[in-house]
Protein backbone atom coordinates (compact mmCIF):
# COMPACT_ATOMS: atom_id res chain seq x y z
CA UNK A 1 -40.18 43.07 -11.58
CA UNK A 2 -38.14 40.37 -13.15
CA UNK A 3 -39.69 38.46 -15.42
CA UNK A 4 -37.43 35.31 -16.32
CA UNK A 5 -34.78 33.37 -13.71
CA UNK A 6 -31.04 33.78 -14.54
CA UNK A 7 -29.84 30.28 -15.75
CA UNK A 8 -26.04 29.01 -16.93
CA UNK A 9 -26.43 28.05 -20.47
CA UNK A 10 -24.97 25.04 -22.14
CA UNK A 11 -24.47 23.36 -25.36
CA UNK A 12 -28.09 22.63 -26.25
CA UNK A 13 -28.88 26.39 -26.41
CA UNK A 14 -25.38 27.46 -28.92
CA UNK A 15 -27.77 28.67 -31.51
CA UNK A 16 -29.93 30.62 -29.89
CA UNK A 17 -26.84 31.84 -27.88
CA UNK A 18 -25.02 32.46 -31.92
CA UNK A 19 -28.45 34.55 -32.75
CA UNK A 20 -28.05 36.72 -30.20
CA UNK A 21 -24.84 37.62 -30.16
CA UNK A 22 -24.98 38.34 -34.08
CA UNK A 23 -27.07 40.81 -32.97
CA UNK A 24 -24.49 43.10 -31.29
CA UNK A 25 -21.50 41.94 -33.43
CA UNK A 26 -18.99 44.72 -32.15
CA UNK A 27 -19.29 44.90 -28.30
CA UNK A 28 -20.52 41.20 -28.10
CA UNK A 29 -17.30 40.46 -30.07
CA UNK A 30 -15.03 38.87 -27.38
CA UNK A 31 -17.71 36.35 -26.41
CA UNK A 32 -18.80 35.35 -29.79
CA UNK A 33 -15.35 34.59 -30.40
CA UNK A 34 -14.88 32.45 -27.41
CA UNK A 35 -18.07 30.72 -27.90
CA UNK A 36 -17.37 29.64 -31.24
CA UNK A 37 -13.58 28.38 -29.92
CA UNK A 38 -15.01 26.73 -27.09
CA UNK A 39 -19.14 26.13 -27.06
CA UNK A 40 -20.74 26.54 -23.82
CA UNK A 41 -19.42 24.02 -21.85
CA UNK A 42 -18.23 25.30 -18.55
CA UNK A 43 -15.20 23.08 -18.52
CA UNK A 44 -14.10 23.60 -22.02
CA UNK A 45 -14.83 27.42 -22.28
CA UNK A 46 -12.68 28.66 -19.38
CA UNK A 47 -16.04 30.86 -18.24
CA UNK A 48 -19.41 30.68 -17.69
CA UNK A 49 -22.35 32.05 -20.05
CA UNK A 50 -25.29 33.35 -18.11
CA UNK A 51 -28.68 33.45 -19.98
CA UNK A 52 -31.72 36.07 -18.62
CA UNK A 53 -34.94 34.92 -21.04
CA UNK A 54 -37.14 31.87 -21.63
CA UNK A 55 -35.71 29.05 -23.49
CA UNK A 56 -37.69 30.11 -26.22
CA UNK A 57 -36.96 33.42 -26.47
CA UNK A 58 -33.17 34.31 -25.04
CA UNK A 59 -33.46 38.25 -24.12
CA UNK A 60 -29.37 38.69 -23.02
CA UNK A 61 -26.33 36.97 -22.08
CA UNK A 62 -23.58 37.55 -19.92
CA UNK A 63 -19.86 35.84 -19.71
CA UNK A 64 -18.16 35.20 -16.57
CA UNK A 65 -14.64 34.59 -16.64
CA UNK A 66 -11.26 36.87 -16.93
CA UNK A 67 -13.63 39.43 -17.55
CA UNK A 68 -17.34 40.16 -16.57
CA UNK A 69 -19.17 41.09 -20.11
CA UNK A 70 -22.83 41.37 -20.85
CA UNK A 71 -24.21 41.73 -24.10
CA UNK A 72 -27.88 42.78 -24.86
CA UNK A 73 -28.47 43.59 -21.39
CA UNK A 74 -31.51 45.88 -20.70
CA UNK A 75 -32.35 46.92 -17.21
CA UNK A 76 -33.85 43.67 -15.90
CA UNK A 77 -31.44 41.58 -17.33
CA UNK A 78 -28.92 43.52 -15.98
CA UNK A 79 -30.49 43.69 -12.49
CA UNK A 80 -31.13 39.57 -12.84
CA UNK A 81 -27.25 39.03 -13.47
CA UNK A 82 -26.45 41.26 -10.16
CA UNK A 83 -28.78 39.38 -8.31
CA UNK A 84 -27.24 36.18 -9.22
CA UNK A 85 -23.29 37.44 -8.74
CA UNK A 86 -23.54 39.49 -5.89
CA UNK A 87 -23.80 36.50 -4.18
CA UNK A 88 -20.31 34.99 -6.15
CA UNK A 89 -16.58 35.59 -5.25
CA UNK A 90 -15.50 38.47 -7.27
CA UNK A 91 -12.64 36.52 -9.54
CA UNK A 92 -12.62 38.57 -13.12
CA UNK A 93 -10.46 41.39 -13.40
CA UNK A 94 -12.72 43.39 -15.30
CA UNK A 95 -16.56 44.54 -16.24
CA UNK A 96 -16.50 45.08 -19.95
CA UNK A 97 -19.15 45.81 -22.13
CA UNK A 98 -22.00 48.60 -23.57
CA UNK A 99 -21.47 51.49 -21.11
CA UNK A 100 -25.48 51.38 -19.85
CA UNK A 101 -25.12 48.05 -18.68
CA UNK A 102 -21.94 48.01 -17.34
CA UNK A 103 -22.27 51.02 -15.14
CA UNK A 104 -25.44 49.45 -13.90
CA UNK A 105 -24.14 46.30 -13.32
CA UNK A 106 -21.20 48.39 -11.15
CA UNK A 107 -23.36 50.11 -9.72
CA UNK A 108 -24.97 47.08 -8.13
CA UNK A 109 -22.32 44.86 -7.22
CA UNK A 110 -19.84 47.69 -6.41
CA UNK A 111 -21.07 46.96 -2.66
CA UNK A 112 -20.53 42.89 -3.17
CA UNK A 113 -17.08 43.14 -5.12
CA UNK A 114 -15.52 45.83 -3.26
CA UNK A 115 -13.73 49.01 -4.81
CA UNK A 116 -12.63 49.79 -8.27
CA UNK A 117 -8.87 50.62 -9.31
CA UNK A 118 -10.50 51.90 -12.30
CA UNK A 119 -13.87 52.89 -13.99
CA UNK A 120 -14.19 54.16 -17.37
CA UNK A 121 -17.37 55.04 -18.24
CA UNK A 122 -17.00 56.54 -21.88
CA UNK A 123 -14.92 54.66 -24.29
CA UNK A 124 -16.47 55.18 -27.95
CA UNK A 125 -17.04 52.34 -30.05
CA UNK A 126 -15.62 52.33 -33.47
CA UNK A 127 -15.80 50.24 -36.95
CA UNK A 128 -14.30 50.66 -40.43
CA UNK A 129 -15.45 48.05 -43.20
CA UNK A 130 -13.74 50.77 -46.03
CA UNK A 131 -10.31 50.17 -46.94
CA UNK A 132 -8.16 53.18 -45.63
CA UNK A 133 -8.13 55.91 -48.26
CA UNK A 134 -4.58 57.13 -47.00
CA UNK A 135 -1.04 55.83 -47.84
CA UNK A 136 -0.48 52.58 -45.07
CA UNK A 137 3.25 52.55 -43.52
CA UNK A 138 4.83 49.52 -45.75
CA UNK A 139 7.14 48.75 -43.09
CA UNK A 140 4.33 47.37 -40.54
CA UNK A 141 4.11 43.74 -40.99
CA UNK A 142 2.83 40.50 -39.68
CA UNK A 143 5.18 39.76 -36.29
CA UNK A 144 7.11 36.50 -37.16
CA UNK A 145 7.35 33.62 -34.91
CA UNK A 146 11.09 34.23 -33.79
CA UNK A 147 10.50 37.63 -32.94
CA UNK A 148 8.66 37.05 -29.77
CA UNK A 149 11.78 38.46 -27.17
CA UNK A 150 11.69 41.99 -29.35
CA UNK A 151 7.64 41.96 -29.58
CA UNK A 152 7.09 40.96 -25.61
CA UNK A 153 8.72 43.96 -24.20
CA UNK A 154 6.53 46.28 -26.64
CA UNK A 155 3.55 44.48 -25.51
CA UNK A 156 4.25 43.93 -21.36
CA UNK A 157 4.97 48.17 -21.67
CA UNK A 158 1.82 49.25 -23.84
CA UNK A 159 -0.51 46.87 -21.00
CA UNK A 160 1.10 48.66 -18.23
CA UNK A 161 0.52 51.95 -19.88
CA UNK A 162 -2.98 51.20 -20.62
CA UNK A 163 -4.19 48.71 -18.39
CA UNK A 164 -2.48 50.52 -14.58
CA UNK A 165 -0.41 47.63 -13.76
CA UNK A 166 2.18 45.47 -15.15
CA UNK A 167 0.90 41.74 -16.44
CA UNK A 168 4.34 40.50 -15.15
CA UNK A 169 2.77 40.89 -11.54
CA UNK A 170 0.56 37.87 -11.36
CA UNK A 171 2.59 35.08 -12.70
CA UNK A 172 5.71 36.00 -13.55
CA UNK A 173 4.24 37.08 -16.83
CA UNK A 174 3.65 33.26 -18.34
CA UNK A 175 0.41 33.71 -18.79
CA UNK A 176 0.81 37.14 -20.96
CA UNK A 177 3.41 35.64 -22.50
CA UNK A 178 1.56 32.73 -23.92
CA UNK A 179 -1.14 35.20 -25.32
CA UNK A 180 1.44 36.94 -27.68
CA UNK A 181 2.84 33.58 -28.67
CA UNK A 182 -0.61 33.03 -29.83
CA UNK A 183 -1.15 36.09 -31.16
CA UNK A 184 2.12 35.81 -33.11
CA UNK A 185 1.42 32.40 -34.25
CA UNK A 186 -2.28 33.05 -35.47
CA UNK A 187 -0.78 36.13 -37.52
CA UNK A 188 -2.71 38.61 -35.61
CA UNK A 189 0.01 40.74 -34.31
CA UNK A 190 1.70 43.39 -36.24
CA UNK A 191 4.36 45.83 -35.46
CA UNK A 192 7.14 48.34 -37.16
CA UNK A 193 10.92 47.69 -36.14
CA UNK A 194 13.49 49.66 -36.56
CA UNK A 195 16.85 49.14 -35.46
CA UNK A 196 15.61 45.33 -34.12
CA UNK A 197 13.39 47.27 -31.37
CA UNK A 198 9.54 48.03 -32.06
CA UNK A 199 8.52 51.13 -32.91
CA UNK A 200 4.76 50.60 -33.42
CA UNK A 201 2.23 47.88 -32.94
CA UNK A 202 -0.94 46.72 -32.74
CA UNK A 203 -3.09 43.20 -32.22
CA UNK A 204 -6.05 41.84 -33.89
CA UNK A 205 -6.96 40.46 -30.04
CA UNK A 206 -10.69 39.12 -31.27
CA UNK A 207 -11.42 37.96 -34.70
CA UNK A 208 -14.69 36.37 -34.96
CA UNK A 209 -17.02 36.02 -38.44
CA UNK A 210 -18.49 39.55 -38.58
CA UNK A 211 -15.44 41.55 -37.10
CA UNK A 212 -11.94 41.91 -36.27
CA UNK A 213 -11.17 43.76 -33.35
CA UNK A 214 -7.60 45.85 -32.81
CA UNK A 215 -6.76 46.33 -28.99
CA UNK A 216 -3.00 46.51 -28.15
CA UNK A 217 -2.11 49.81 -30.22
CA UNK A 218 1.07 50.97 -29.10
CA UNK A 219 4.12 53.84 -29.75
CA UNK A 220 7.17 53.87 -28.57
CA UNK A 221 7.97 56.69 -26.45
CA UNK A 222 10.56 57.79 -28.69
CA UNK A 223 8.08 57.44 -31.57
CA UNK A 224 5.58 59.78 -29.91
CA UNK A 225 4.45 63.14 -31.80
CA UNK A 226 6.32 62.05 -34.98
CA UNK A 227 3.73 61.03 -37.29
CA UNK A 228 3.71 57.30 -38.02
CA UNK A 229 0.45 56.68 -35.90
CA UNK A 230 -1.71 56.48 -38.68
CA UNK A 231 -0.42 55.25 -41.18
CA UNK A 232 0.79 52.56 -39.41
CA UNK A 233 -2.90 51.69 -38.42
CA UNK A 234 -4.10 52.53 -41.79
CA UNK A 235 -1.96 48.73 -42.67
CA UNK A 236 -3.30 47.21 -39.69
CA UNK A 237 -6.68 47.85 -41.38
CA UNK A 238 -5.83 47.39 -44.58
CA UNK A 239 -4.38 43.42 -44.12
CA UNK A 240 -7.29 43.08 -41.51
CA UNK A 241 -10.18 43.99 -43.74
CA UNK A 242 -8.31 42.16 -47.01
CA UNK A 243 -7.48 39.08 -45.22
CA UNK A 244 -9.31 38.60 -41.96
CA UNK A 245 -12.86 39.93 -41.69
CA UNK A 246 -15.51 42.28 -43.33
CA UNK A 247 -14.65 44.91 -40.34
CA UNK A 248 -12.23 46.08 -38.16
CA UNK A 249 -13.47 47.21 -34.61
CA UNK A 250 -11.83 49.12 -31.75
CA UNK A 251 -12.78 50.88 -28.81
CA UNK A 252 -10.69 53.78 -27.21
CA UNK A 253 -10.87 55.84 -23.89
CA UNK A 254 -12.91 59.24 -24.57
CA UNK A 255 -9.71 61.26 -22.76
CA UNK A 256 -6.87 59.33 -25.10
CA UNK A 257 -7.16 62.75 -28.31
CA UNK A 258 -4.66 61.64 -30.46
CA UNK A 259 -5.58 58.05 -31.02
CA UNK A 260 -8.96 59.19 -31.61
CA UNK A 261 -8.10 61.46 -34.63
CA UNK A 262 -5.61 58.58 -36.20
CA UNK A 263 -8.75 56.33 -35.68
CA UNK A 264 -10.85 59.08 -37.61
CA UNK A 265 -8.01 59.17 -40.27
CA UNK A 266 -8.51 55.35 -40.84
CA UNK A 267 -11.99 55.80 -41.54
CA UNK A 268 -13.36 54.81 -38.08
CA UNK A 269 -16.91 55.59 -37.59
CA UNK A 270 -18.76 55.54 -33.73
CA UNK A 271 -21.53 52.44 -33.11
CA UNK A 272 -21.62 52.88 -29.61
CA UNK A 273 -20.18 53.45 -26.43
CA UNK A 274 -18.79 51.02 -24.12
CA UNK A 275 -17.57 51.42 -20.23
CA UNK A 276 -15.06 49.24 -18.49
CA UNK A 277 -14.29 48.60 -14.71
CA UNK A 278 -10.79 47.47 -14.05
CA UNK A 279 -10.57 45.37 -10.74
């Protein structure tokens, strides 16, 4: 039986919101980035956040916007949020999140929102505060601002690869393509070049306080089976933990071998296990 109403949180409550999310620093990491960018107001935050829990005592929250994420979400938190959006228009493109409560969210709205391109229920969690203890590639480096033309192709081919369909489809690409201009301009994207074309690179997509999360980690098919994997992430890591945050964070598909032993190499270590549904 539920036990507290679903409610859309605003400003008043950013604290307790901040406490919780502090809580689950690594898979709460995209929405304690956004709410310290944006607070909790609906119109400034591009999303909603969804609180299940008293006003005194906030049990789990839940953003709604691009993506579908809840963090802290037991069982009748979860079921409380699924009440409340099965009756919504499906508009994120994904359910991100710890695997238990994703899969039970999917499991009931799946009737509401309609099929799945995609569900991937095991994707390990993984965080390194230790500075690599292997040689770093020298030639990765912080993506400058001119270099946007070579960097976009990289990126628009490693989403396809990863994500099932191309982020040119939507919009022409505009909107993608202002996300690597910010990611270039915020120093948060990092790649190898050679020859003027990119060879490896990777994206520190969500930096908040506790963490810095890579997503984005990409090589070139010529690059493929030749060794520069890890030690190219080994400087990602390296300038992240030196100059960003305390950790680096990262989660990877449970199929996708290789990038799981260069992660291991870096001195990744499993917290967890998120699942994502890809709309």
């Amino acid at each position: 039986m539920l036990t507290a109403p679903v409610r859309q949180l605003g400003e008043s409550e950013r604290r307790a919101v901040e406490r919780l999310l502090d809580l689950d620093p690594y898979a709460g990491a995209q929405v304690a980035e956004r709410v310290a960018a944006r607070g909790l107001a609906w119109w400034r935050a591009e999303g909603r956040v969804l609180g299940y829990g008293s006003r005194r005592q906030l049990e789990a929250v839940c953003w709604l916007g691009g993506n579908l994420t809840p963090v802290l979400a037991g069982p009748q938190a979860v079921a409380a949020f699924a009440d409340l959006l099965a009756g919504e228009e499906r508009l994120c493109s994904s359910i991100v999140g710890r695997a238990d409560a994703v899969l039970e969210l999917w499991d009931r709205l799946g009737g509401a929102w309609g099929p799945a391109r995609d569900v991937r229920p095991n994707q390990p969690l993984l965080v390194t505060d230790a500075l690599p203890e292997i040689a770093v590639d020298p030639q990765v480096r912080q993506v400058r601002n001119g270099e946007l033309d070579l960097l976009f192709p990289a990126a628009v081919a490693m989403y396809t690869e990863e994500v099932g369909v191309s982020p040119l489809a939507e919009d022409g690409g505009r909107g993608y393509r202002r996300r690597v201009t910010d990611l270039i301009r915020s120093g948060r994207a990092y790649a190898r070049f050679v020859d003027g074309r990119v060879a490896f690179k990777a994206e520190l997509a969500v930096v908040t306080r506790r963490t810095a999360q890579v997503q984005g980690v990409w090589v070139a098919p010529e690059w493929r089976g030749r060794g520069i994997a890890t030690a190219a992430m080994a400087a990602v890591v390296r300038d992240a933990l030196t100059r960003v945050a305390p950790t680096v964070s990262l989660y990877v598909n449970d199929f996708n071998l290789p990038a799981r032993r260069v992660y291991e190499r870096c001195g990744f270590r499993p917290v967890g296990t998120l699942a994502t549904v890809l709309f």
